[in-house]
C-alpha atoms as a PDB file:
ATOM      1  CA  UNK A   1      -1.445  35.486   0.403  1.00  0.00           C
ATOM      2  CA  UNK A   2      -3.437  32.259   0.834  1.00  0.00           C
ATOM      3  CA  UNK A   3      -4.720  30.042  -2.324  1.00  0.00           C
ATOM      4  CA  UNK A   4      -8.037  29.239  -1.298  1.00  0.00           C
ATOM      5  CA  UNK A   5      -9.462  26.617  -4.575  1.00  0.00           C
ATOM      6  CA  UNK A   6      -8.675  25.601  -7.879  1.00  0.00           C
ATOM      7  CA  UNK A   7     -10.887  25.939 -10.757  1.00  0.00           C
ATOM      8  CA  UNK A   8     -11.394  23.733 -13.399  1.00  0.00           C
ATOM      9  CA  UNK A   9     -13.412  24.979 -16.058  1.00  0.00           C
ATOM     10  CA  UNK A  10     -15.676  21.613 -17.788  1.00  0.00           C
ATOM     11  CA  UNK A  11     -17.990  21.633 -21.244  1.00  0.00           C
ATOM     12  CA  UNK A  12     -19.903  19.159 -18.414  1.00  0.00           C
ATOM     13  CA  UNK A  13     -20.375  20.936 -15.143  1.00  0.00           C
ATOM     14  CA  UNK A  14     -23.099  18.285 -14.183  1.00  0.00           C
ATOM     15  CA  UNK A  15     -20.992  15.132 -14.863  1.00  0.00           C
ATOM     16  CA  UNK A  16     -17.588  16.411 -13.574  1.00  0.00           C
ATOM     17  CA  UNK A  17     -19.442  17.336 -10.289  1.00  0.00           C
ATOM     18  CA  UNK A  18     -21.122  14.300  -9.939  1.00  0.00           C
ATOM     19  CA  UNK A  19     -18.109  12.584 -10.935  1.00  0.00           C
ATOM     20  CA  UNK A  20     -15.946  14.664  -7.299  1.00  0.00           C
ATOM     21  CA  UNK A  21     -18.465  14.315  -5.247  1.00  0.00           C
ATOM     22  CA  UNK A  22     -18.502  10.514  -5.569  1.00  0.00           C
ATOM     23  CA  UNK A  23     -14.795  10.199  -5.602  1.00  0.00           C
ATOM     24  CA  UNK A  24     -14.913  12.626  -2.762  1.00  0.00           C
ATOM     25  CA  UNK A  25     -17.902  11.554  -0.692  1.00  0.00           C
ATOM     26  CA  UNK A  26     -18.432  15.058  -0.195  1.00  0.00           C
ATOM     27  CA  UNK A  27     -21.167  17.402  -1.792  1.00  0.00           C
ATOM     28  CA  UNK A  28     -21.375  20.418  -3.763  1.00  0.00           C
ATOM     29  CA  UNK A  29     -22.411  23.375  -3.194  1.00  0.00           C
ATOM     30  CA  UNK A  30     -23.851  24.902  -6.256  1.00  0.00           C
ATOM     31  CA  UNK A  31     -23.523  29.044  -6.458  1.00  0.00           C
ATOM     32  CA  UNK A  32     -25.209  28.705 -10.261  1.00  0.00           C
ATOM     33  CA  UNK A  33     -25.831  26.357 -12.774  1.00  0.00           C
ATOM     34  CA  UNK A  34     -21.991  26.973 -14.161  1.00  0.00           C
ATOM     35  CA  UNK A  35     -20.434  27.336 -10.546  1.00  0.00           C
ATOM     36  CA  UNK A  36     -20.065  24.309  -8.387  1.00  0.00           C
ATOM     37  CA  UNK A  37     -18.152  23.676  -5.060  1.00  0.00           C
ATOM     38  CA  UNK A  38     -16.429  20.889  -3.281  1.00  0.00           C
ATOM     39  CA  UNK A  39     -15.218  22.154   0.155  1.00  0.00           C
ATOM     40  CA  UNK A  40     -12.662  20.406   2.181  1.00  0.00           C
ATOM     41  CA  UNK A  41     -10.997  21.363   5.523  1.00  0.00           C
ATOM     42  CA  UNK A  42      -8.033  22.698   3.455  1.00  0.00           C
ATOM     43  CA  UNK A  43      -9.139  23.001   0.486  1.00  0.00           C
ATOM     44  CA  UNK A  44     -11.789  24.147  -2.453  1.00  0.00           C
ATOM     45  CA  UNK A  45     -12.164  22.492  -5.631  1.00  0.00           C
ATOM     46  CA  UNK A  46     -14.318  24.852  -8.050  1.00  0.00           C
ATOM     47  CA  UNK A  47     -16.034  23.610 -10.768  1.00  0.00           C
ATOM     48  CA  UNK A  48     -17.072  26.007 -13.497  1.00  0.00           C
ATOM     49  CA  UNK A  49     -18.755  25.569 -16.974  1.00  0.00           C
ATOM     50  CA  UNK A  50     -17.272  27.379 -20.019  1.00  0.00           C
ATOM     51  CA  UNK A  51     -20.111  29.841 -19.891  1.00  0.00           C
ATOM     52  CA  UNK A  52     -18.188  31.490 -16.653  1.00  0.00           C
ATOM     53  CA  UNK A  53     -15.091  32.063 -19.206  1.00  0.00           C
ATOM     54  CA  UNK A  54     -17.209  35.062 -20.891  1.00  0.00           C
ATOM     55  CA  UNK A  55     -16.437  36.882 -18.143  1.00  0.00           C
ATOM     56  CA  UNK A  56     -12.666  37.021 -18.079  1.00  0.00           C
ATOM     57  CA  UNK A  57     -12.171  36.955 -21.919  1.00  0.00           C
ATOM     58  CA  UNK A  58     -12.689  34.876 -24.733  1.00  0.00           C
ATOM     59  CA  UNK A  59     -10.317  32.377 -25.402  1.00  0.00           C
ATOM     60  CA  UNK A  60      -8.605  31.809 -22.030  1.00  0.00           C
ATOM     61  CA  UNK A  61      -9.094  28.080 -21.085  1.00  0.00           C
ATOM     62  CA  UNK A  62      -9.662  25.186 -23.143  1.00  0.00           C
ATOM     63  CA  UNK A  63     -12.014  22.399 -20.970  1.00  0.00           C
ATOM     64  CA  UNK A  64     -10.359  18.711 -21.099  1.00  0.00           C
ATOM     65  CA  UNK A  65      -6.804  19.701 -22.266  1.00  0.00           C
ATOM     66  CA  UNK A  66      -4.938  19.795 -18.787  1.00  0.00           C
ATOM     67  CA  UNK A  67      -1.218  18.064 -19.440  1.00  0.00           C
ATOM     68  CA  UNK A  68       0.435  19.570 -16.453  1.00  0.00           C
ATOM     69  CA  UNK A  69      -1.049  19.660 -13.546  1.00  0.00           C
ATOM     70  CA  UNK A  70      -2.031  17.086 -10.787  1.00  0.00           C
ATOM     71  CA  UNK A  71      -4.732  17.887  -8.114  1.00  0.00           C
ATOM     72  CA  UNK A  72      -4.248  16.620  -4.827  1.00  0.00           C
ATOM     73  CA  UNK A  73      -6.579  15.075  -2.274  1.00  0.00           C
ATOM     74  CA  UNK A  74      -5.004  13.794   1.345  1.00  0.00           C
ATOM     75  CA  UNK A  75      -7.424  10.772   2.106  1.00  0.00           C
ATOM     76  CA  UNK A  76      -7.086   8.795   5.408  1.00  0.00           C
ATOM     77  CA  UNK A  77      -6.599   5.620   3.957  1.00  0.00           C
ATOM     78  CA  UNK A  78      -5.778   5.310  -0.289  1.00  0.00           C
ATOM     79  CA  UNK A  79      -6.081   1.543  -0.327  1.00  0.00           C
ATOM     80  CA  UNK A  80      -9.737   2.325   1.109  1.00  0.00           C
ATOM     81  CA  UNK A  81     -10.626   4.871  -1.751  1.00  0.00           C
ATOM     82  CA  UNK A  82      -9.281   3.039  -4.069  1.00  0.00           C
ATOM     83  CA  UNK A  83     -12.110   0.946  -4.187  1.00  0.00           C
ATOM     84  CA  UNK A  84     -14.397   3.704  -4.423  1.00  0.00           C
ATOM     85  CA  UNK A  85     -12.428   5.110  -7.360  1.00  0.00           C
ATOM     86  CA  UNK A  86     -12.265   1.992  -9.272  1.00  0.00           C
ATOM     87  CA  UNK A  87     -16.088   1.694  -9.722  1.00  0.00           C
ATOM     88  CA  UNK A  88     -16.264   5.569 -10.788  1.00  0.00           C
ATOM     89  CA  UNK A  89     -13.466   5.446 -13.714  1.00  0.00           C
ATOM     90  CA  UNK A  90     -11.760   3.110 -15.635  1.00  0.00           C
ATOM     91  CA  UNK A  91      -8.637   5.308 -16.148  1.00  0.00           C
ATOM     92  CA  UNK A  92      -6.461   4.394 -13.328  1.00  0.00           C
ATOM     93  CA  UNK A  93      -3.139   5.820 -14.025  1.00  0.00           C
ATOM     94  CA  UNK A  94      -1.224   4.478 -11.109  1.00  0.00           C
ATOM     95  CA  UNK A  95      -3.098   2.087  -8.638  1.00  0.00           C
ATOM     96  CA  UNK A  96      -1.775   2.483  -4.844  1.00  0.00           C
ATOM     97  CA  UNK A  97       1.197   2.827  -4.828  1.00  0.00           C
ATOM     98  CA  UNK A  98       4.048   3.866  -2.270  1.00  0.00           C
ATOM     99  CA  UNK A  99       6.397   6.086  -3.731  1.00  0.00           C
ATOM    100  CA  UNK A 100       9.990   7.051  -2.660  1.00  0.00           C
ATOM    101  CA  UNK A 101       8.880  10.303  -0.576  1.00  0.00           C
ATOM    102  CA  UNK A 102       6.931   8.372   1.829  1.00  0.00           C
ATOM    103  CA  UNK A 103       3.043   8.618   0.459  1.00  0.00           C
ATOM    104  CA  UNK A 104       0.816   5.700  -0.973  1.00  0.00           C
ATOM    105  CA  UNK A 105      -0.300   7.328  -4.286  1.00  0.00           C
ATOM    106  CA  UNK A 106      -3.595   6.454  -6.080  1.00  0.00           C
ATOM    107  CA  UNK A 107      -3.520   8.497  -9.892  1.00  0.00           C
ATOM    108  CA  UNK A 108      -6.279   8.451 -12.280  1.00  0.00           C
ATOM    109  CA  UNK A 109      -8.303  10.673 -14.507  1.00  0.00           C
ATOM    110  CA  UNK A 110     -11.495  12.671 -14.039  1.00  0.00           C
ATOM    111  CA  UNK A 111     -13.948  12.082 -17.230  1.00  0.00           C
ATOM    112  CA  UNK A 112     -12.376  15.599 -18.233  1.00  0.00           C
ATOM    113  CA  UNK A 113      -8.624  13.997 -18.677  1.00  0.00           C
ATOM    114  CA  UNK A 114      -7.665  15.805 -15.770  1.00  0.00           C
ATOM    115  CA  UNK A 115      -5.258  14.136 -13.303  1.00  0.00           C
ATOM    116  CA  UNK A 116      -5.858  13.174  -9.933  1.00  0.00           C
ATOM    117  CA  UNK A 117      -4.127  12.045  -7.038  1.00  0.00           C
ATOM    118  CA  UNK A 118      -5.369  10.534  -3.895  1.00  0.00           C
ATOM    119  CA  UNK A 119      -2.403   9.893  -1.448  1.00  0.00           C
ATOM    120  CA  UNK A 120      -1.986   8.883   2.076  1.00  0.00           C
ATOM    121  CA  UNK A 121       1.516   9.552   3.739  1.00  0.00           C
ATOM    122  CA  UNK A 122       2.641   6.278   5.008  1.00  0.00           C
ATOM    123  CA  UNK A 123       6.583   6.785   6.307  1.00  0.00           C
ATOM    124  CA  UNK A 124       7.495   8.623   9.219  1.00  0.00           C
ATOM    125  CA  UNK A 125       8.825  12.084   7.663  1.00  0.00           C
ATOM    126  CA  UNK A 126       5.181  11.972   5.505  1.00  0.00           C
ATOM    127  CA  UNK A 127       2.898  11.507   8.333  1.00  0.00           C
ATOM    128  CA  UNK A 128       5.342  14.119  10.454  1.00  0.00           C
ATOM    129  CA  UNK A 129       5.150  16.496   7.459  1.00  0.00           C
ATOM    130  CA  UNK A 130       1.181  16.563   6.944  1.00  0.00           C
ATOM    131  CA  UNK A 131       0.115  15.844  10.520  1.00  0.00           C
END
């Protein structure tokens, strides 16, 4: 098994993927007007409208009510983005920070509420472990 993307489903596919591929600096790639795609080396992050939900069932996902889960970006340098960030949102949960298991930690929120976190591992067993 491999996970290949995450999908967050937006009631504003345009501005939530204009919104990634500025905090990014990568672009999309666009399958359909409800499908958009930012590729990294690792990883996808998929972009769908709430039209795309008719075809799995009504009902399933609710766009701008994520309270769980965190998605991840490994960035070079976090004190670098975080400049880049700053100018795209004001909801900075957590400006760089280094936390206890070794990575400096930058959290905010997409315009959808949805939590982000752009890290760079900083102490020896962090840079071992994602090298």
């Amino acid at each position: 098994m491999k996970v290949v993307s995450t999908r967050i489903i937006t009631g504003d596919i345009k501005r939530l993927v204009n919104f990634f591929e500025k905090a990014t600096a990568l672009p999309a790639s666009w399958a359909t007007e409800d499908f958009a795609e930012i590729v990294t080396g690792s990883f996808t992050l998929a972009i769908g409208s709430t039209r795309t939900l008719s075809f799995f069932g009504e009902a399933i996902a609710q766009p701008a009510n994520n309270k769980s889960v965190i998605v991840e970006f490994l960035v070079e340098n976090v004190d670098n983005v975080y400049g880049r960030i700053k100018d795209l949102t004001t909801d900075i949960v957590q400006e760089p920070t280094t936390m206890p298991w070794g990575n400096r930690s930058l959290l905010f929120r997409d315009p959808d509420g949805n939590l982000i976190n752009f890290f760079t591992p900083v102490s020896p067993n962090a840079i071992k472990k994602f090298a």
